[in-house]
N, C-alpha and C. Protein backbone atom coordinates (compact mmCIF):
# COMPACT_ATOMS: atom_id res chain seq x y z
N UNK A 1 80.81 126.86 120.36
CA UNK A 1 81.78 126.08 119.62
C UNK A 1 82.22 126.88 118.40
N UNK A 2 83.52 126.68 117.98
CA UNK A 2 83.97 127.50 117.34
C UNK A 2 83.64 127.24 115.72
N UNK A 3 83.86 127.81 114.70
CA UNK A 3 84.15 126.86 112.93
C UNK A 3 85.55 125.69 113.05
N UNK A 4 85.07 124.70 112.20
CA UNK A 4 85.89 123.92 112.16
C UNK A 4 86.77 124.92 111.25
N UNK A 5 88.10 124.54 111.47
CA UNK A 5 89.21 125.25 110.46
C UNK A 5 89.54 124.44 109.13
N UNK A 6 89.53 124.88 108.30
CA UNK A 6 89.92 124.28 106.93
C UNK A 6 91.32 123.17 106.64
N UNK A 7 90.68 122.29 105.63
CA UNK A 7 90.83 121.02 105.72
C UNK A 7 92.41 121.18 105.37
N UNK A 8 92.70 122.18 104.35
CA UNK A 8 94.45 122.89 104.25
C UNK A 8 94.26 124.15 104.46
N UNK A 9 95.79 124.85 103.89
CA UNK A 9 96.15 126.37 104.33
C UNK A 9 95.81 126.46 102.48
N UNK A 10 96.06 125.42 101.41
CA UNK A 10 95.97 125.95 100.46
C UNK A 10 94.45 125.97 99.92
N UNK A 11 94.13 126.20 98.68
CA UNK A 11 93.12 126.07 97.99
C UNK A 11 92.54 124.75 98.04
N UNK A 12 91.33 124.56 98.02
CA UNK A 12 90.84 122.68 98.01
C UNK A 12 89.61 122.92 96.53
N UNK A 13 89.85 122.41 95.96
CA UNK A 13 88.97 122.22 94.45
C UNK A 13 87.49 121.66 94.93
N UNK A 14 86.35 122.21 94.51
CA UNK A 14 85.66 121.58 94.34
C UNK A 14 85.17 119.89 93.41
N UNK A 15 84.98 119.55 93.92
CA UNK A 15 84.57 117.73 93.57
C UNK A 15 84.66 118.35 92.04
N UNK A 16 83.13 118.88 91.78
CA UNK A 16 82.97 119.32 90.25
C UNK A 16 83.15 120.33 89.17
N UNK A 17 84.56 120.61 89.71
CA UNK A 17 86.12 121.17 89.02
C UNK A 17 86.63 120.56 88.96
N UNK A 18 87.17 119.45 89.34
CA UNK A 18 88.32 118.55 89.31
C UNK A 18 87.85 117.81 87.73
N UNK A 19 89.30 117.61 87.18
CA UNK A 19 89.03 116.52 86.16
C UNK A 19 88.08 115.23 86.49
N UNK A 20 87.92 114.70 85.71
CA UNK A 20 87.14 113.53 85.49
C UNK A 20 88.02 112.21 86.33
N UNK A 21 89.09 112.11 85.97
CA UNK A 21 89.73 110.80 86.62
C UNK A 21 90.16 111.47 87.98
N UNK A 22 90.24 112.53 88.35
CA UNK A 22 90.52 112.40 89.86
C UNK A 22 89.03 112.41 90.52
N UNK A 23 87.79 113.00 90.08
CA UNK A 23 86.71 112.92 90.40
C UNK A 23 86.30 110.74 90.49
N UNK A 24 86.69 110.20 90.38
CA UNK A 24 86.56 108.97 89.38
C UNK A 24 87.50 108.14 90.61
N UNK A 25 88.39 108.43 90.93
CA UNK A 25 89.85 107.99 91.99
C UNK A 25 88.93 108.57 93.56
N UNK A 26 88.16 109.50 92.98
CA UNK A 26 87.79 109.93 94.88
C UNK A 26 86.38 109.07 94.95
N UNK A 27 85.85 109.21 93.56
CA UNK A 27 84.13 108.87 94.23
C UNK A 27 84.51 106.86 94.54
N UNK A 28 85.75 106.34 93.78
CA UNK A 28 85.80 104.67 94.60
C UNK A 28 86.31 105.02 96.05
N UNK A 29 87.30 105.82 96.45
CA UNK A 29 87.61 106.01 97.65
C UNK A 29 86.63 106.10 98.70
N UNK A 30 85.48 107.27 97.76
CA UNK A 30 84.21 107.59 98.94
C UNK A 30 83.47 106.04 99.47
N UNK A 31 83.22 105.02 98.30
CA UNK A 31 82.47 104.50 97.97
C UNK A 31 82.91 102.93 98.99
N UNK A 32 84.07 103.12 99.19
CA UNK A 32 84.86 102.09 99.98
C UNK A 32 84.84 102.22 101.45
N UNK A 33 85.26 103.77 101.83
CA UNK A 33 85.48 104.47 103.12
C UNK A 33 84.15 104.96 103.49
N UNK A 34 83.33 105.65 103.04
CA UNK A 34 82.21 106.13 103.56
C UNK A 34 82.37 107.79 103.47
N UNK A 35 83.58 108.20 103.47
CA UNK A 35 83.48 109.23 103.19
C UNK A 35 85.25 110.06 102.59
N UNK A 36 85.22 111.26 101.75
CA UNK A 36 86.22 111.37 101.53
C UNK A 36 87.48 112.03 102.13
N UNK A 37 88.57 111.03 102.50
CA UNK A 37 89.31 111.79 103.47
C UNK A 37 90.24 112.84 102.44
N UNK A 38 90.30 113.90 103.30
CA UNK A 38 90.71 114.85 103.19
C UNK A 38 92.21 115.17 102.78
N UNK A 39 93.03 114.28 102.32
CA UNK A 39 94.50 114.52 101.66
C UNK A 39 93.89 114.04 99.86
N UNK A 40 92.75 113.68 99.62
CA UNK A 40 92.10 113.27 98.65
C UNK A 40 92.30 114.73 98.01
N UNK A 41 90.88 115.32 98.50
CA UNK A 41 90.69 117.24 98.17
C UNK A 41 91.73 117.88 98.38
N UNK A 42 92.52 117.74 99.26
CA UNK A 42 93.96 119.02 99.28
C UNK A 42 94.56 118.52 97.91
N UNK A 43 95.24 117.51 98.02
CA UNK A 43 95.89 116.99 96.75
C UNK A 43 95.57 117.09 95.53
N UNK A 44 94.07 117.43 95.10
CA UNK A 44 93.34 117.93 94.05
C UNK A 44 93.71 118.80 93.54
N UNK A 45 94.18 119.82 94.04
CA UNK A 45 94.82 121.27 93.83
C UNK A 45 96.02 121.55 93.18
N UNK A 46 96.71 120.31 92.89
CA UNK A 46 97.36 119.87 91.62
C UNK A 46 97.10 118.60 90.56
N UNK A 47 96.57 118.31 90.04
CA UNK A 47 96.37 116.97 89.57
C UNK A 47 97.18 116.41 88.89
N UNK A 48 98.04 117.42 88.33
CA UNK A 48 99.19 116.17 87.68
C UNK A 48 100.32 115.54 88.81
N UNK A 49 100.34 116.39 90.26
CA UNK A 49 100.96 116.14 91.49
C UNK A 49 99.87 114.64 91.97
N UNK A 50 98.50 115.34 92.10
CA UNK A 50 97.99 113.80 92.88
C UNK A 50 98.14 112.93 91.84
N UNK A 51 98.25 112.49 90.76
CA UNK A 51 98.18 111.60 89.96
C UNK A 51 99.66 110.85 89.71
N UNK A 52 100.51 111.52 90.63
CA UNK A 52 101.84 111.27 90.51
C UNK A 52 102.47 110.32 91.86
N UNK A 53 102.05 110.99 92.87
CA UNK A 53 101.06 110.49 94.06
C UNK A 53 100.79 109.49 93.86
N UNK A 54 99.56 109.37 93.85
CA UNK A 54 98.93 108.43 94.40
C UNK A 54 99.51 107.31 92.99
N UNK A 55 99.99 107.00 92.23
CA UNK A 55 100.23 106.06 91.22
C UNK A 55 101.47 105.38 91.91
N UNK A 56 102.53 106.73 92.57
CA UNK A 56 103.64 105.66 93.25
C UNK A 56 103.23 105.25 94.84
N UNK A 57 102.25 105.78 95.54
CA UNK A 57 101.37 105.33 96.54
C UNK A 57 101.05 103.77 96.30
N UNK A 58 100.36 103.45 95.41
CA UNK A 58 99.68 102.46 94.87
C UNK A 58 100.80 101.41 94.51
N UNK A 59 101.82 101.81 93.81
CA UNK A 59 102.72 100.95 93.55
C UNK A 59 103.32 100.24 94.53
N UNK A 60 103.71 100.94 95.82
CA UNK A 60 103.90 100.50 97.04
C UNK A 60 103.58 100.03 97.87
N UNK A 61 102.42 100.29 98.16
CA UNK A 61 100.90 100.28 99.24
C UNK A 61 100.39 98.72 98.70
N UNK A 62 100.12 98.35 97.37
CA UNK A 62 99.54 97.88 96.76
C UNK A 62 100.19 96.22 96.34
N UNK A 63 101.63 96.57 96.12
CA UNK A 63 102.25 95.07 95.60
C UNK A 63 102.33 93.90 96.59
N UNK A 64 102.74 93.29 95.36
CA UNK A 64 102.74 92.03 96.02
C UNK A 64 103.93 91.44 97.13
N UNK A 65 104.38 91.29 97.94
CA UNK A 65 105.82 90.96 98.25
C UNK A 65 105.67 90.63 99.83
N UNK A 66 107.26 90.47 100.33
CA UNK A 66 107.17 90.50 101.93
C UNK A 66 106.82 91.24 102.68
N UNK A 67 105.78 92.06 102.64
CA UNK A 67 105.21 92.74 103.56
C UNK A 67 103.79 92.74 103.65
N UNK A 68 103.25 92.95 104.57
CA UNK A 68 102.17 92.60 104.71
C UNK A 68 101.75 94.08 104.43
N UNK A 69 100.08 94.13 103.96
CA UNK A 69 99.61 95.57 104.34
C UNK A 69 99.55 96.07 105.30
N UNK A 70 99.36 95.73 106.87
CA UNK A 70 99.23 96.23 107.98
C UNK A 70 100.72 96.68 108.42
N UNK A 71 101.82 95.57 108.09
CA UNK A 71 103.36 95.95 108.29
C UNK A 71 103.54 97.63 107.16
N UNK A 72 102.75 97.52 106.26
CA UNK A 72 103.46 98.99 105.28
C UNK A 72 102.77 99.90 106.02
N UNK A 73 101.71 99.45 106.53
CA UNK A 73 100.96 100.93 107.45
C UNK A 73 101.85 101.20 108.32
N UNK A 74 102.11 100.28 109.08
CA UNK A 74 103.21 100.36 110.78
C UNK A 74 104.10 101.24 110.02
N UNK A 75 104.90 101.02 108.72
CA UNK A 75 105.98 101.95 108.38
C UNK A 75 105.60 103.51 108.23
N UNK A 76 104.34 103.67 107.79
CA UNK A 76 103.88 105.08 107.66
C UNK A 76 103.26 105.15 109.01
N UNK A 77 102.99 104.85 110.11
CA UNK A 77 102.37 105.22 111.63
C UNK A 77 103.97 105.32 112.07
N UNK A 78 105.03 104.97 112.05
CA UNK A 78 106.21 104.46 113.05
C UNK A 78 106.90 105.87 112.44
N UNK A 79 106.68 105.77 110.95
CA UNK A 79 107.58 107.66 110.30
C UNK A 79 106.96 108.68 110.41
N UNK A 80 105.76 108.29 110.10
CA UNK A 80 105.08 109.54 110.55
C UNK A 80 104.53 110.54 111.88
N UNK A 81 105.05 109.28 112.79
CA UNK A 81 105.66 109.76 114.24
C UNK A 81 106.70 110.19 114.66
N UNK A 82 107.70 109.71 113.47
CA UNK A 82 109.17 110.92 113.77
C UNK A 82 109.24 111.59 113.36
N UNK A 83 108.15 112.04 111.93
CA UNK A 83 108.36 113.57 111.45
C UNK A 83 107.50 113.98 111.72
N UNK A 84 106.50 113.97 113.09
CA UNK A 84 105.45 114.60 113.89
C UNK A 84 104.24 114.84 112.77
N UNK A 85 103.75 113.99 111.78
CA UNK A 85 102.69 114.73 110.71
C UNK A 85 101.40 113.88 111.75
N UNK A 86 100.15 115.04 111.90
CA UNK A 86 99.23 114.74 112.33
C UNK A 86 98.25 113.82 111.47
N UNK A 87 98.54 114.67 110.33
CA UNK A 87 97.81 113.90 109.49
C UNK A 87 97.65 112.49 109.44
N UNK A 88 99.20 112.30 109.26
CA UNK A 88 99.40 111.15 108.74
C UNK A 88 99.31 109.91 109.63
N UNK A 89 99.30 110.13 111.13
CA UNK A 89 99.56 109.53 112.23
C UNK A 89 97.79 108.89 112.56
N UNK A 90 97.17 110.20 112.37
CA UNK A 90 96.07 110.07 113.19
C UNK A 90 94.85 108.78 111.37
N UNK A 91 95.10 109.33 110.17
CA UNK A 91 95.02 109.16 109.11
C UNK A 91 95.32 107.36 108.75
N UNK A 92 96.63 107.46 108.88
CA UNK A 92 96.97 105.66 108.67
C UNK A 92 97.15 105.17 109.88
N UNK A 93 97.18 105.84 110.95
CA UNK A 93 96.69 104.91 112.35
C UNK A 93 95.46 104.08 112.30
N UNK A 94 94.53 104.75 111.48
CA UNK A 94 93.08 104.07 111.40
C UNK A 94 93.44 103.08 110.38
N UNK A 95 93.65 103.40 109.59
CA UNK A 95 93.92 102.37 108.31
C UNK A 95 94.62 100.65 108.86
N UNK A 96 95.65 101.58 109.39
CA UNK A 96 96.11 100.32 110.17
C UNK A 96 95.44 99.45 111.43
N UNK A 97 95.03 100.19 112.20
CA UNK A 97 93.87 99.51 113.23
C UNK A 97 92.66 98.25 111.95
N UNK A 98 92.55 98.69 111.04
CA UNK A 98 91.57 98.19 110.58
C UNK A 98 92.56 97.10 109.62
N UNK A 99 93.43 97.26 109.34
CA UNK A 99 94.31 96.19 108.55
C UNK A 99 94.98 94.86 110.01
N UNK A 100 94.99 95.62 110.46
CA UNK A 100 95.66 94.90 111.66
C UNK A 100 94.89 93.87 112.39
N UNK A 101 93.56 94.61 112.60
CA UNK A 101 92.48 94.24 113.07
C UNK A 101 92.78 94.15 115.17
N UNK A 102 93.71 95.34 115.05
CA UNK A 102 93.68 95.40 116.53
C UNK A 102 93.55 96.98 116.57
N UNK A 103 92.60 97.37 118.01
CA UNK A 103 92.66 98.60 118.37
C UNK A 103 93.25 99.60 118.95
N UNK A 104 94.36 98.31 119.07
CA UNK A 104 95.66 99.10 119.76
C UNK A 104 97.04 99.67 119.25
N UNK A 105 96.99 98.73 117.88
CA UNK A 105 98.20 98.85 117.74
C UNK A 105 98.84 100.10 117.13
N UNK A 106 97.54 100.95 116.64
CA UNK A 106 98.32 102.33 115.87
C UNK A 106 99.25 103.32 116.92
N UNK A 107 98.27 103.36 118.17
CA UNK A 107 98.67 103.76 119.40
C UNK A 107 100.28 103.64 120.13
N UNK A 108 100.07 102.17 119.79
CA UNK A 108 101.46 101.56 120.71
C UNK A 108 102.80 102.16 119.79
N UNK A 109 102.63 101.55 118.21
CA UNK A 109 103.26 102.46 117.29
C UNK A 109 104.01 103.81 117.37
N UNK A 110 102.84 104.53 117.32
CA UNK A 110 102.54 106.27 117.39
C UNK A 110 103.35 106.50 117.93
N UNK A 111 103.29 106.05 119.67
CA UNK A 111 103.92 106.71 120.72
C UNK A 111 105.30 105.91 120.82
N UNK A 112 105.71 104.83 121.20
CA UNK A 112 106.84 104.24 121.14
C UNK A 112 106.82 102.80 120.54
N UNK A 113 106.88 102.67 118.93
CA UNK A 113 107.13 101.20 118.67
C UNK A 113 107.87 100.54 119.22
N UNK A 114 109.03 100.82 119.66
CA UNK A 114 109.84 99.78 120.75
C UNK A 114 109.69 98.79 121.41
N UNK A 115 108.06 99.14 121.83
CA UNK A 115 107.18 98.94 123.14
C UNK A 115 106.19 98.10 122.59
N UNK A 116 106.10 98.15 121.52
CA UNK A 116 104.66 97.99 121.12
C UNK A 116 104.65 96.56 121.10
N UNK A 117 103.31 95.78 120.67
CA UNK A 117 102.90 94.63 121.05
C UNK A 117 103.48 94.16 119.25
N UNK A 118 104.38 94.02 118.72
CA UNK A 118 104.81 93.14 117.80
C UNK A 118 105.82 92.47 117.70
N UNK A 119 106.33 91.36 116.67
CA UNK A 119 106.77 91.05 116.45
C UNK A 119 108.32 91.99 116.67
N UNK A 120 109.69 90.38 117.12
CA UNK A 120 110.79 91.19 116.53
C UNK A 120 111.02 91.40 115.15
N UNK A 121 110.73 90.67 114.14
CA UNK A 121 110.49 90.98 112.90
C UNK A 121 110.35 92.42 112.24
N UNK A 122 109.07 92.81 113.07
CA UNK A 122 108.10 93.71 112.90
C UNK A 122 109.27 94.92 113.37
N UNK A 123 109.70 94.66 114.54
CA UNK A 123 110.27 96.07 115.60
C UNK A 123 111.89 96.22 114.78
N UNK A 124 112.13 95.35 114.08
CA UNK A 124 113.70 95.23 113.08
C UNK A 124 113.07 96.51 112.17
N UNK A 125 112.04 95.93 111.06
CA UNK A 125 111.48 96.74 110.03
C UNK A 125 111.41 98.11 110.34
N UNK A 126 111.05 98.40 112.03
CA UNK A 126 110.46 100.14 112.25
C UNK A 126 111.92 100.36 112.27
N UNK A 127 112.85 99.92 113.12
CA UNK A 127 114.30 100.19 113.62
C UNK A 127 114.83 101.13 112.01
N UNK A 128 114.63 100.28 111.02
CA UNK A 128 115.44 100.74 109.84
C UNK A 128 114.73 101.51 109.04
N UNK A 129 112.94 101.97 109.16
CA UNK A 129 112.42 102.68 108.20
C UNK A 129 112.72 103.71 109.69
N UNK A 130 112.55 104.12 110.51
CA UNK A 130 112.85 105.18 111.44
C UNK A 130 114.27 105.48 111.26
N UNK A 131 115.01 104.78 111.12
CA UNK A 131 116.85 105.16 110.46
C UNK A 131 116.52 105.76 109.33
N UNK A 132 115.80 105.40 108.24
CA UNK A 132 115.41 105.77 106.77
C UNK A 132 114.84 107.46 106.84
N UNK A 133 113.79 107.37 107.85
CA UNK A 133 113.15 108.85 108.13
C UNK A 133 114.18 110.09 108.52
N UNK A 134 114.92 109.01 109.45
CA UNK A 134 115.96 110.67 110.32
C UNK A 134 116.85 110.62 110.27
N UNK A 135 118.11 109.40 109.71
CA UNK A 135 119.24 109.57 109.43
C UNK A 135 119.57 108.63 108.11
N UNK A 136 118.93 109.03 107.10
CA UNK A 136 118.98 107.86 106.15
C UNK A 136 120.44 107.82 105.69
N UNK A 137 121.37 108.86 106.00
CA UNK A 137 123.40 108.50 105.65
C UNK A 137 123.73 108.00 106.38
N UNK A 138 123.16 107.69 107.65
CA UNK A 138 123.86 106.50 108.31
C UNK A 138 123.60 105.23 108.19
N UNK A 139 122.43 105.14 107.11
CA UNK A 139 122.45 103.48 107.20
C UNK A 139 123.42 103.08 106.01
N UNK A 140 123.54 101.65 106.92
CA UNK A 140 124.97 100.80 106.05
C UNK A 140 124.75 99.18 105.78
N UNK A 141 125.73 98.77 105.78
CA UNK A 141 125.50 97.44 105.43
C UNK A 141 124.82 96.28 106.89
N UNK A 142 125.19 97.20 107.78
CA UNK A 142 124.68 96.08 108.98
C UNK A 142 123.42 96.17 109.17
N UNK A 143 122.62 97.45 108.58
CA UNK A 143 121.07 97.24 108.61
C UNK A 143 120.36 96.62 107.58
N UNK A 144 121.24 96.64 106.50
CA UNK A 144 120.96 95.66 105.66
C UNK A 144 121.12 94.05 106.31
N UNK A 145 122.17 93.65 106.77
CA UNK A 145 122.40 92.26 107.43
C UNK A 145 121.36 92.08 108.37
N UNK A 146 120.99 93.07 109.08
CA UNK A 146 120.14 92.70 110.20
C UNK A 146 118.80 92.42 109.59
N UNK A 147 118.34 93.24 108.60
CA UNK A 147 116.95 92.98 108.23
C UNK A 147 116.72 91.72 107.42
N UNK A 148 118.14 90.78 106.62
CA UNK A 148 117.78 89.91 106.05
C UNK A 148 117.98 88.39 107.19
N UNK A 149 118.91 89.10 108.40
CA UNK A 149 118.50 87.84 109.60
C UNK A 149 117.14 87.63 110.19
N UNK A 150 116.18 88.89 109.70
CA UNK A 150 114.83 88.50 110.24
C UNK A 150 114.11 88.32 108.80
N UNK A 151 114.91 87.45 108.16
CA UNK A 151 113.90 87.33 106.44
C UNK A 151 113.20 88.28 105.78
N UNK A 152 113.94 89.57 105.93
CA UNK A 152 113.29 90.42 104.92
C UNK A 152 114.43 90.29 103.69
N UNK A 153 114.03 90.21 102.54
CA UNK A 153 114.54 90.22 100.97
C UNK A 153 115.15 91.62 100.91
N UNK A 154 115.90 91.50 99.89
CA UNK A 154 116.44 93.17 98.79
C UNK A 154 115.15 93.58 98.54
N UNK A 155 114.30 92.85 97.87
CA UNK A 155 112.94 93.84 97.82
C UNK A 155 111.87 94.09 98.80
N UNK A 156 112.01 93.59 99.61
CA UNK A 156 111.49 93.64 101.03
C UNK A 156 111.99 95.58 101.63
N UNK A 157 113.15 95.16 101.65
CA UNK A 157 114.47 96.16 102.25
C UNK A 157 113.95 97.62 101.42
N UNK A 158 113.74 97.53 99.76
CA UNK A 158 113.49 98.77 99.24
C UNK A 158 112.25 98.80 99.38
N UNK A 159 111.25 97.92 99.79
CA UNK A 159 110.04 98.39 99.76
C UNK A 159 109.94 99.37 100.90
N UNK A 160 110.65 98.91 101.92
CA UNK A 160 110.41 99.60 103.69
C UNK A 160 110.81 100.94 103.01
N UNK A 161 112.21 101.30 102.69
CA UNK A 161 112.97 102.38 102.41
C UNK A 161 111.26 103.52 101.39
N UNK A 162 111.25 102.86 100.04
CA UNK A 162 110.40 103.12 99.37
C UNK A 162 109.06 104.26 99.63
N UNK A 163 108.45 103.22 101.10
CA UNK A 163 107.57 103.35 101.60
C UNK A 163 107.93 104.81 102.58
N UNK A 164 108.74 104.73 103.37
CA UNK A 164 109.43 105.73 104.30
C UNK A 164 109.50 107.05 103.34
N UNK A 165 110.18 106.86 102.04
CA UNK A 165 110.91 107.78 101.34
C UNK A 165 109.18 109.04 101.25
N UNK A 166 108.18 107.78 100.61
CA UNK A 166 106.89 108.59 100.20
C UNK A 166 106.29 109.30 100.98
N UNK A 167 106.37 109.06 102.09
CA UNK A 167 105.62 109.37 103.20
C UNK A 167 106.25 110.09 104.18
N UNK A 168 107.75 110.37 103.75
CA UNK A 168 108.35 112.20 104.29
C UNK A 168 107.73 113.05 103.36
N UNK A 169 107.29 112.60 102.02
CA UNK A 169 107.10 113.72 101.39
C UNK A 169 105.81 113.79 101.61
N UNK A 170 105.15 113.27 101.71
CA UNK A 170 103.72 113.44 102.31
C UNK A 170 103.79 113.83 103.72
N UNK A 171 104.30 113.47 104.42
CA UNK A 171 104.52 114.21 105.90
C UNK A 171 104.89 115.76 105.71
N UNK A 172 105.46 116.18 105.18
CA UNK A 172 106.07 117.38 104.99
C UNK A 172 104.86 118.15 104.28
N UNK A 173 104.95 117.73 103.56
CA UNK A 173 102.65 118.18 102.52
C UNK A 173 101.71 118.55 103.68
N UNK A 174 101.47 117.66 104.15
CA UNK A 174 100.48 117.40 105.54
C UNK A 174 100.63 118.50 106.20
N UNK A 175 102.00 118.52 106.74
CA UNK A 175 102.42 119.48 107.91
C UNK A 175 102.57 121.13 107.49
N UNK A 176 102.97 121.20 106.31
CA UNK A 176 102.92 123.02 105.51
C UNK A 176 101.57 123.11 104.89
N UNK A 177 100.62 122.17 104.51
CA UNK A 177 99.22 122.74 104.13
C UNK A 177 98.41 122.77 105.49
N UNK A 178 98.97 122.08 106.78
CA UNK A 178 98.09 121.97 107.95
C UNK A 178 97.11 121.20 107.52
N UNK A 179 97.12 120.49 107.01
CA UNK A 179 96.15 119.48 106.24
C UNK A 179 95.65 119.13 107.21
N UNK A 180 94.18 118.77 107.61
CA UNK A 180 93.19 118.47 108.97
C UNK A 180 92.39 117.12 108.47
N UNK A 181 92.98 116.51 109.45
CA UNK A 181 92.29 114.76 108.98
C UNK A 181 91.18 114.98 109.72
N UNK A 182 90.12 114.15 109.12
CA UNK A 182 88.85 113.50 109.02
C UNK A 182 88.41 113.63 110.51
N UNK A 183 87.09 113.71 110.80
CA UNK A 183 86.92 113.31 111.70
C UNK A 183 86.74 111.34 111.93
N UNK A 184 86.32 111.28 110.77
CA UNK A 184 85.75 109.67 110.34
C UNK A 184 87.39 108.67 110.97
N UNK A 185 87.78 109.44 110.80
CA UNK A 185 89.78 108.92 110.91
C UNK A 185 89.74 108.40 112.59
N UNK A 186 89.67 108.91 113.25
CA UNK A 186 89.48 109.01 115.14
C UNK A 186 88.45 107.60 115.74
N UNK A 187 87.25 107.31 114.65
CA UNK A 187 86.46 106.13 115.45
C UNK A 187 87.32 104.59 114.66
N UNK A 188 87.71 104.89 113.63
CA UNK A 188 87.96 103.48 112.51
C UNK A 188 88.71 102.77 113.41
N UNK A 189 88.45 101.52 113.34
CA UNK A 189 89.03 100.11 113.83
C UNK A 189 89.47 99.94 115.13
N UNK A 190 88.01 100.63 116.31
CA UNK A 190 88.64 100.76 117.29
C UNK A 190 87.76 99.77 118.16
């Protein structure tokens, strides 16, 4: 068997180099998850970048509003399948299996949400954060109309967008550091 290959292409900081508050942001992460996933340590390697990160992560991920947490995961599993990031697919696929509390659904997602076992609600929301990912100048006012015929709000609408927007740029991170998710990522919520 071969060496596992490194977790990025760039530098990864040791735990006890890192400042104090990103040391502090990983050891609750560890302490929650069991162990620390690995866009944690790549991202270390700038800290005024992860702290920039993960604060508008949190802002998003985190509020209060029409979306559910398992629906904001579907938006990062459903984009992060059109901008092919492994990371991110294989990474918040778990997250979402475990928010969802089904073992299927990161899967169905991944490969063709179209298909997948949700809501039309749900399959409106991917329709327009997947417009958001790969042709965000073509959206117009009728994807706006359409998303508020399935009761999503103006802040509903920028949260999806929001969410999409963060998570090209994290897709794109992922995919030029070769960032290598977890093994811990592959068994969660299955």
């Amino acid at each position: 068997m071969s060496a596992q290959a490194p977790i990025s292409r760039f530098p990864v900081p040791n735990l006890s180099d890192m400042p104090e508050d990103l040391r502090a942001r990983i050891a609750l992460v560890q302490e929650k998850a069991g162990f620390v996933p690995n866009v944690f340590l790549a991202l270390a390697h700038r800290p005024d970048e992860f702290r920039a990160f993960m604060a508008y992560h949190d802002a998003l991920m985190d509020r209060p509003g029409g979306l559910t947490k398992a629906e904001r995961e579907m938006i990062v599993v459903a984009t992060s399948a059109a901008n092919d990031c492994l990371y991110c697919l294989v990474a918040h696929g778990a997250i979402l299996r475990v928010r969802a509390k089904d073992p299927r659904i990161a899967d169905q997602i991944a490969v063709n949400y179209a298909k997948a076992d949700i809501t039309p609600r749900q399959r409106a929301m991917l329709d327009f954060a997947v417009k958001v990912a790969t042709r965000s100048q073509a959206v117009g006012p009728e994807d706006h109309a359409t998303l508020a015929a399935h009761g999503f709000s103006p802040d509903d609408i920028w949260d999806i967008a929001s969410i999409t927007a963060l998570f090209a740029l994290s897709n794109r991170i992922a995919s030029v550091a070769e960032l290598r998710p977890n093994d811990e990522f592959f068994g969660m919520g299955r």
